[in-house]
Structure formats: structure tokens, C-alpha cells
N, C-alpha and C. Protein backbone atom coordinates (compact mmCIF):
# COMPACT_ATOMS: atom_id res chain seq x y z
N UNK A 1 -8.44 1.82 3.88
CA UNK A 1 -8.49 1.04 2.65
C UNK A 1 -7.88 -0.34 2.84
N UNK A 2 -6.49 -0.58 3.70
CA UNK A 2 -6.44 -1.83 3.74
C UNK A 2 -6.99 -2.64 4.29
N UNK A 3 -7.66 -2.26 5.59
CA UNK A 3 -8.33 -2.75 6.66
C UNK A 3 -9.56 -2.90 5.73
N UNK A 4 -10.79 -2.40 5.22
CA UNK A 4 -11.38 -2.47 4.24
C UNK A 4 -11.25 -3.19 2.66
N UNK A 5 -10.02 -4.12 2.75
CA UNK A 5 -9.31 -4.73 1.86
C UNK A 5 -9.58 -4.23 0.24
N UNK A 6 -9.52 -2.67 0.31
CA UNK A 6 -9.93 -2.61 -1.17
C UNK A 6 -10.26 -1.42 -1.43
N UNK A 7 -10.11 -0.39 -2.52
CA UNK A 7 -10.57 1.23 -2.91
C UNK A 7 -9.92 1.89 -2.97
N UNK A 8 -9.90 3.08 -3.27
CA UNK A 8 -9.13 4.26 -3.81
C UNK A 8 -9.53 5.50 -2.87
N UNK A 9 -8.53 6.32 -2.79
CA UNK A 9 -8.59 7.49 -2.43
C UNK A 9 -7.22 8.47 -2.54
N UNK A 10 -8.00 10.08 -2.53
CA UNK A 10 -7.04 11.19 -2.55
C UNK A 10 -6.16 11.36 -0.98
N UNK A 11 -5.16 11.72 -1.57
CA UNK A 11 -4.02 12.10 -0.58
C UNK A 11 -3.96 13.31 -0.14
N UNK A 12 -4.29 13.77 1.00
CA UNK A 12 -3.64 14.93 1.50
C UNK A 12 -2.25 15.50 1.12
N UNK A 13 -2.35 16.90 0.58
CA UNK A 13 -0.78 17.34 -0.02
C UNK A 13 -0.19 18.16 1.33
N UNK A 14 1.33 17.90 1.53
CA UNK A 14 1.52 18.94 2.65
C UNK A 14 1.84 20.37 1.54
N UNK A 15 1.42 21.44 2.17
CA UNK A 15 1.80 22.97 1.14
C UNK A 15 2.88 22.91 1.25
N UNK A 16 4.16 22.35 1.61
CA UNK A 16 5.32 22.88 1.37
C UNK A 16 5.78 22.06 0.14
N UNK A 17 5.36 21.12 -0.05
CA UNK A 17 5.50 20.33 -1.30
C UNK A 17 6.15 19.08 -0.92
N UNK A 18 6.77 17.99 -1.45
CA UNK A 18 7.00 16.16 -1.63
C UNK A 18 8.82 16.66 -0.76
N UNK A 19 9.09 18.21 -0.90
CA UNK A 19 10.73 17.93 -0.08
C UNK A 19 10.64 17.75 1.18
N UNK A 20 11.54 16.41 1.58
CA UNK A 20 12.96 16.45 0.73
C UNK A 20 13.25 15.55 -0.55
N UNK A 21 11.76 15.08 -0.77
CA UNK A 21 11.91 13.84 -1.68
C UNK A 21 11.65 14.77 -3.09
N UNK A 22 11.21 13.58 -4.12
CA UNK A 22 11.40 14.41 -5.51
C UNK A 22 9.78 13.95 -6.14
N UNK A 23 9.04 13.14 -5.15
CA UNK A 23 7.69 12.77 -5.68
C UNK A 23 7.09 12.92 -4.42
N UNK A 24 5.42 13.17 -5.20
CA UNK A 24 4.56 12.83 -3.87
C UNK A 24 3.67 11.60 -4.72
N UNK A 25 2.49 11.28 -3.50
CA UNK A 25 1.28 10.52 -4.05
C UNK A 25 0.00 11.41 -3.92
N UNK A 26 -0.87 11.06 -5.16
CA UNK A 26 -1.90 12.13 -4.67
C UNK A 26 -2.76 11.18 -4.70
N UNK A 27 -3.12 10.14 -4.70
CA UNK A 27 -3.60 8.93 -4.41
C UNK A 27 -3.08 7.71 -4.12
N UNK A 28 -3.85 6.55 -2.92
CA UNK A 28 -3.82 5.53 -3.23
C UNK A 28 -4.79 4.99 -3.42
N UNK A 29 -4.83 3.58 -3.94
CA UNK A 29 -5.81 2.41 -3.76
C UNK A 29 -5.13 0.74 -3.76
N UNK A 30 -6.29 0.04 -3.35
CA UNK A 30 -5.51 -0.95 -2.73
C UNK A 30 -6.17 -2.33 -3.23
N UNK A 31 -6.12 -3.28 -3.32
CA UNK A 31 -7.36 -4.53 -4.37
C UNK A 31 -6.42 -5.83 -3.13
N UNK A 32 -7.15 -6.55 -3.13
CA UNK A 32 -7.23 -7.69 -2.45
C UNK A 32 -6.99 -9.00 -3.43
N UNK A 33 -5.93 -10.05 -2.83
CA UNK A 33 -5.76 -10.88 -4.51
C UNK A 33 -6.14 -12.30 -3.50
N UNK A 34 -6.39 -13.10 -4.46
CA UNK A 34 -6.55 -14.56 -3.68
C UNK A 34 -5.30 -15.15 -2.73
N UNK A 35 -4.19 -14.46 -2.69
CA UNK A 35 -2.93 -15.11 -2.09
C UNK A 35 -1.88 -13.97 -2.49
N UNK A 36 -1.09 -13.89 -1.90
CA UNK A 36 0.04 -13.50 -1.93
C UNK A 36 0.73 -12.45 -0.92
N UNK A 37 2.02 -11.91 -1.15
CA UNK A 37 2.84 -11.13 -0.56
C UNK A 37 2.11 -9.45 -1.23
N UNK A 38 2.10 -8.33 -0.15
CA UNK A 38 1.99 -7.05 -0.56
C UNK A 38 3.15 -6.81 -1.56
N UNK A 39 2.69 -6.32 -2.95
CA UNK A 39 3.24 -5.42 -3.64
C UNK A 39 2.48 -3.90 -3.85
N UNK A 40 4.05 -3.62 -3.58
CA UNK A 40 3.49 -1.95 -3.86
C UNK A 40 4.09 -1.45 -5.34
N UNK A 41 3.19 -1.09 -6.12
CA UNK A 41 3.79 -0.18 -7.47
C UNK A 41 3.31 1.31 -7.10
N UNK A 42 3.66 1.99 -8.42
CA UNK A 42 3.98 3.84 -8.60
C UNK A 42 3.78 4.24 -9.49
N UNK A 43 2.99 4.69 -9.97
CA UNK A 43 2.81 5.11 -11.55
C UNK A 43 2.96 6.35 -11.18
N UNK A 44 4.11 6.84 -11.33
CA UNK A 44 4.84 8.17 -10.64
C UNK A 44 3.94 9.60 -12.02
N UNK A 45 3.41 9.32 -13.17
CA UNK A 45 2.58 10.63 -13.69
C UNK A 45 1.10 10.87 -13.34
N UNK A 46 0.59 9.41 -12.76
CA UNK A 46 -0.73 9.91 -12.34
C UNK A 46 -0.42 10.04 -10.78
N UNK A 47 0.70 9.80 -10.16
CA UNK A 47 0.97 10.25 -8.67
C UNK A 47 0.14 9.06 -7.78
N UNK A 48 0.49 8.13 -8.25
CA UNK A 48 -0.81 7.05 -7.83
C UNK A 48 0.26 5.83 -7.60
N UNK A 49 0.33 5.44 -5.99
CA UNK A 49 0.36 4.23 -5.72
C UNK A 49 -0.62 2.95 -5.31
N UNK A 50 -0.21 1.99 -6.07
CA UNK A 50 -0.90 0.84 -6.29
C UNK A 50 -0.39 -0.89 -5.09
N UNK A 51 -1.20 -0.82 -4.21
CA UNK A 51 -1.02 -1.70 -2.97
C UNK A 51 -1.79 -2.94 -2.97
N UNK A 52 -1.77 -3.86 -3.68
CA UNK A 52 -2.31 -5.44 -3.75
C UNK A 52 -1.20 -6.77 -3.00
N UNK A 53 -2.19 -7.42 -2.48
CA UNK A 53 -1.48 -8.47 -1.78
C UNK A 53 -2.92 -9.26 -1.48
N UNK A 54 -2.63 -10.57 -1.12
CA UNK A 54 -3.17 -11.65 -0.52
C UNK A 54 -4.04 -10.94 1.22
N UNK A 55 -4.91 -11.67 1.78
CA UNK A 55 -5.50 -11.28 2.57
C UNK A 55 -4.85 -10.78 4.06
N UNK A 56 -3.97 -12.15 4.14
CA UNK A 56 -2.91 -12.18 5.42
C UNK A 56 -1.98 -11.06 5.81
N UNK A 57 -0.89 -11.08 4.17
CA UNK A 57 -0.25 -10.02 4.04
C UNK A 57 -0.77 -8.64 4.40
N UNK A 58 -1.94 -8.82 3.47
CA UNK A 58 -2.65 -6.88 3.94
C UNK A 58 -3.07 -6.68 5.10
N UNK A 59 -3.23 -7.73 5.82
CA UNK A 59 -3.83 -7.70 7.38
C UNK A 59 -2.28 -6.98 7.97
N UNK A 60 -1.48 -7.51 7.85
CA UNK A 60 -0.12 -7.34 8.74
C UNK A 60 0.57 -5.83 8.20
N UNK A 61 0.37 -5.65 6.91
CA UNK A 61 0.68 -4.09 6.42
C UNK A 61 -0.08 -3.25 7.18
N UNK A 62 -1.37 -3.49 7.24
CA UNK A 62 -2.84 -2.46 7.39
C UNK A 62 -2.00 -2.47 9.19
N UNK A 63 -1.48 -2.92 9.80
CA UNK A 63 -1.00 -3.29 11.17
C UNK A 63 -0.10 -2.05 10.88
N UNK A 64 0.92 -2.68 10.08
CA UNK A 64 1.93 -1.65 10.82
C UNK A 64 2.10 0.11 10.15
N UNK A 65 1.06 0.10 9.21
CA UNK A 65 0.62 1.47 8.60
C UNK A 65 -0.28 2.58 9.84
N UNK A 66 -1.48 1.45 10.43
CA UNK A 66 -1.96 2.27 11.53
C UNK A 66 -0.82 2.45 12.78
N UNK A 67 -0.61 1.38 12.80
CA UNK A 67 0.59 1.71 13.52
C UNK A 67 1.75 2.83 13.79
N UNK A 68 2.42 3.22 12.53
CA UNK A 68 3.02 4.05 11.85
C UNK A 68 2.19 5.57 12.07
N UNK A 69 1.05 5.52 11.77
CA UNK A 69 0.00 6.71 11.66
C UNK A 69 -0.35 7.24 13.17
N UNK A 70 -0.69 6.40 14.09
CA UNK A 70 -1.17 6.36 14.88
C UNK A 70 0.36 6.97 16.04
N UNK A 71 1.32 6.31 16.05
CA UNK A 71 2.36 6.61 16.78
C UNK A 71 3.10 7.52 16.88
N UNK A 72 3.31 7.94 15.22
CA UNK A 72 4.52 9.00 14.81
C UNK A 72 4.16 10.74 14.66
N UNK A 73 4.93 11.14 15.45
CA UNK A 73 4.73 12.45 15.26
C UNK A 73 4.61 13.61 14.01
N UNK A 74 4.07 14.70 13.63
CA UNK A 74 4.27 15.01 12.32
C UNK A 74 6.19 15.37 11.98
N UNK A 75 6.25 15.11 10.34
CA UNK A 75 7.61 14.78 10.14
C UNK A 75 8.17 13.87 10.44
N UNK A 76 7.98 12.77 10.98
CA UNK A 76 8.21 11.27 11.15
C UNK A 76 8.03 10.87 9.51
N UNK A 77 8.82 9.98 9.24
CA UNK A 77 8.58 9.33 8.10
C UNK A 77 8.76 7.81 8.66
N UNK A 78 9.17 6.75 7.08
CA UNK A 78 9.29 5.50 7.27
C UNK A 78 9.43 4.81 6.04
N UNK A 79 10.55 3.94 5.76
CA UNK A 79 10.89 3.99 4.99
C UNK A 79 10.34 2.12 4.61
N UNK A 80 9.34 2.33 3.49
CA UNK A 80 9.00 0.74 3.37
C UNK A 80 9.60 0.34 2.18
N UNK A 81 10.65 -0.35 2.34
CA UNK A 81 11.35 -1.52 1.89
C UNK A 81 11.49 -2.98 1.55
N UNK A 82 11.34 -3.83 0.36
CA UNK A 82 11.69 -5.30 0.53
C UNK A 82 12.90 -5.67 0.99
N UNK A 83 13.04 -6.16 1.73
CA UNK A 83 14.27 -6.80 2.27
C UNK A 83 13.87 -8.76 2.23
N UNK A 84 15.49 -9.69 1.95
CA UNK A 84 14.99 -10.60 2.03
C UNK A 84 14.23 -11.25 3.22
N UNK A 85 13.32 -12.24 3.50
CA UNK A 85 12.58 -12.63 4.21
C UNK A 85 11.95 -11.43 5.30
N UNK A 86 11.37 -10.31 4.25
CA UNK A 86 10.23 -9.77 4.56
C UNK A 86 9.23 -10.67 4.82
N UNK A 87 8.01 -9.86 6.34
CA UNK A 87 6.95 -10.78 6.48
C UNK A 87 5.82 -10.44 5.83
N UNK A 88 5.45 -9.26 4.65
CA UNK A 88 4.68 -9.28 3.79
C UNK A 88 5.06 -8.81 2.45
N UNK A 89 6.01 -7.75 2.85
CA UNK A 89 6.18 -7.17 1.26
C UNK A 89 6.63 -8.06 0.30
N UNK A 90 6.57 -7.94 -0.91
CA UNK A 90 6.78 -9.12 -2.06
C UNK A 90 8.15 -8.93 -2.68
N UNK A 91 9.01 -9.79 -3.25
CA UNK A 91 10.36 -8.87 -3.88
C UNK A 91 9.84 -7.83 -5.00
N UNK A 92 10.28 -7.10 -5.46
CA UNK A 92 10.54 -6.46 -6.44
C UNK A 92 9.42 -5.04 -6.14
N UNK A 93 8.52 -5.15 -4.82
CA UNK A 93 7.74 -4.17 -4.80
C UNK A 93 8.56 -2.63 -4.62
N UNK A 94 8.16 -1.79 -5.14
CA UNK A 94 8.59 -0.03 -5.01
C UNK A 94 9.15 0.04 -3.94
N UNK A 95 9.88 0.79 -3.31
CA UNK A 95 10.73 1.31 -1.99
C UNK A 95 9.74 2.58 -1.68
N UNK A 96 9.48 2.75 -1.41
CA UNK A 96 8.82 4.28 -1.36
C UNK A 96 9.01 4.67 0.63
N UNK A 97 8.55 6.01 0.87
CA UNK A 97 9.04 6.15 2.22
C UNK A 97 7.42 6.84 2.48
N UNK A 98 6.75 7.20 3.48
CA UNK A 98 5.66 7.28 4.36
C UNK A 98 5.80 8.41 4.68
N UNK A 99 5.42 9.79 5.03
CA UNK A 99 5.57 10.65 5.67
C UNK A 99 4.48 11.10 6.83
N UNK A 100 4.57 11.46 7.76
CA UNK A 100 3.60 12.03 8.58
C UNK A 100 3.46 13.82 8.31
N UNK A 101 2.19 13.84 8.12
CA UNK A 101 2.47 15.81 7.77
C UNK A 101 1.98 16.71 8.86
């Protein structure tokens, strides 16, 4: 979807359930904006995270997500964070963490 700059889809659930955390996602989707930094939101009752950013930004997320996917063993997580002078995420976007299942 990011690489594809755009769409929705269902999430694989692991059966043991979202622990050790207290949410899962049962979807994402992702929209492409004329400019900007990746923000990530959560509309934590439809279980749905929401991933928009500028073209550049999503290029460099969509990087280090396959990245992330591609490398980490199952039970690997990752914890995506704004921190100041992040090189895409936007301030105020969700903290949320990544899991491998």
C-alpha cells in the first residue's frame, strides 16, 4: 500500500491475540497528500490505522516498513515513534509499535 501510494486493507490477526499490547489493527490504509511529513492516526473502535504523508516521506516509510518486514524474525516488533527531527514522521503522529507474527 505504501509503495502503491494509496488503499486499504485487512490485517492478519495473530490467534493469541494484540498481547502484550492492549490493541490490535485489523486494518490499514494509506492516501497520498500533495506534500508533507507521514502521519499516522488510530481510530482504535474500528481497529483501523490511518497512514497519509507527502510522496517523499511515504517513499522513505514504505523503505523502512519493507525493511522491517523483510528482516525481522517472527516476534520482532518496532516501535514507530515521532521524535524531534524525524526524517518522515510528522509531530503529533500516533506512537504505535509493528509486530512480526
Amino acid at each position: 500500500l505504501l509503495a502503491a501510494r494509496g488503499g486499504a486493507m485487512e490485517l492478519e490477526q495473530r490467534a493469541e491475540g494484540p498481547a502484550p499490547y492492549k490493541h490490535h489493527a485489523t486494518k490499514v490504509s494509506v492516501r497520498l497528500l500533495e506534500d508533507g511529513m507521514v502521519s499516522i492516526c488510530v481510530e482504535k473502535e474500528a481497529g483501523e490505522i490511518m497512514i497519509e504523508g507527502g510522496e517523499e516521506a511515504l517513499e522513505l516509510f514504505a523503505r523502512n516498513v519493507e525493511s522491517f518486514g523483510k528482516y525481522s524474525p517472527p516476534g520482532q516488533h518496532w516501535h514507530v515513534e515521532y521524535f524531534e527531527g524525524h526524517a518522515c514522521l510528522a509531530p503529533g503522529s500516533f506512537p504505535c509499535v509493528m509486530m512480526m507474527g
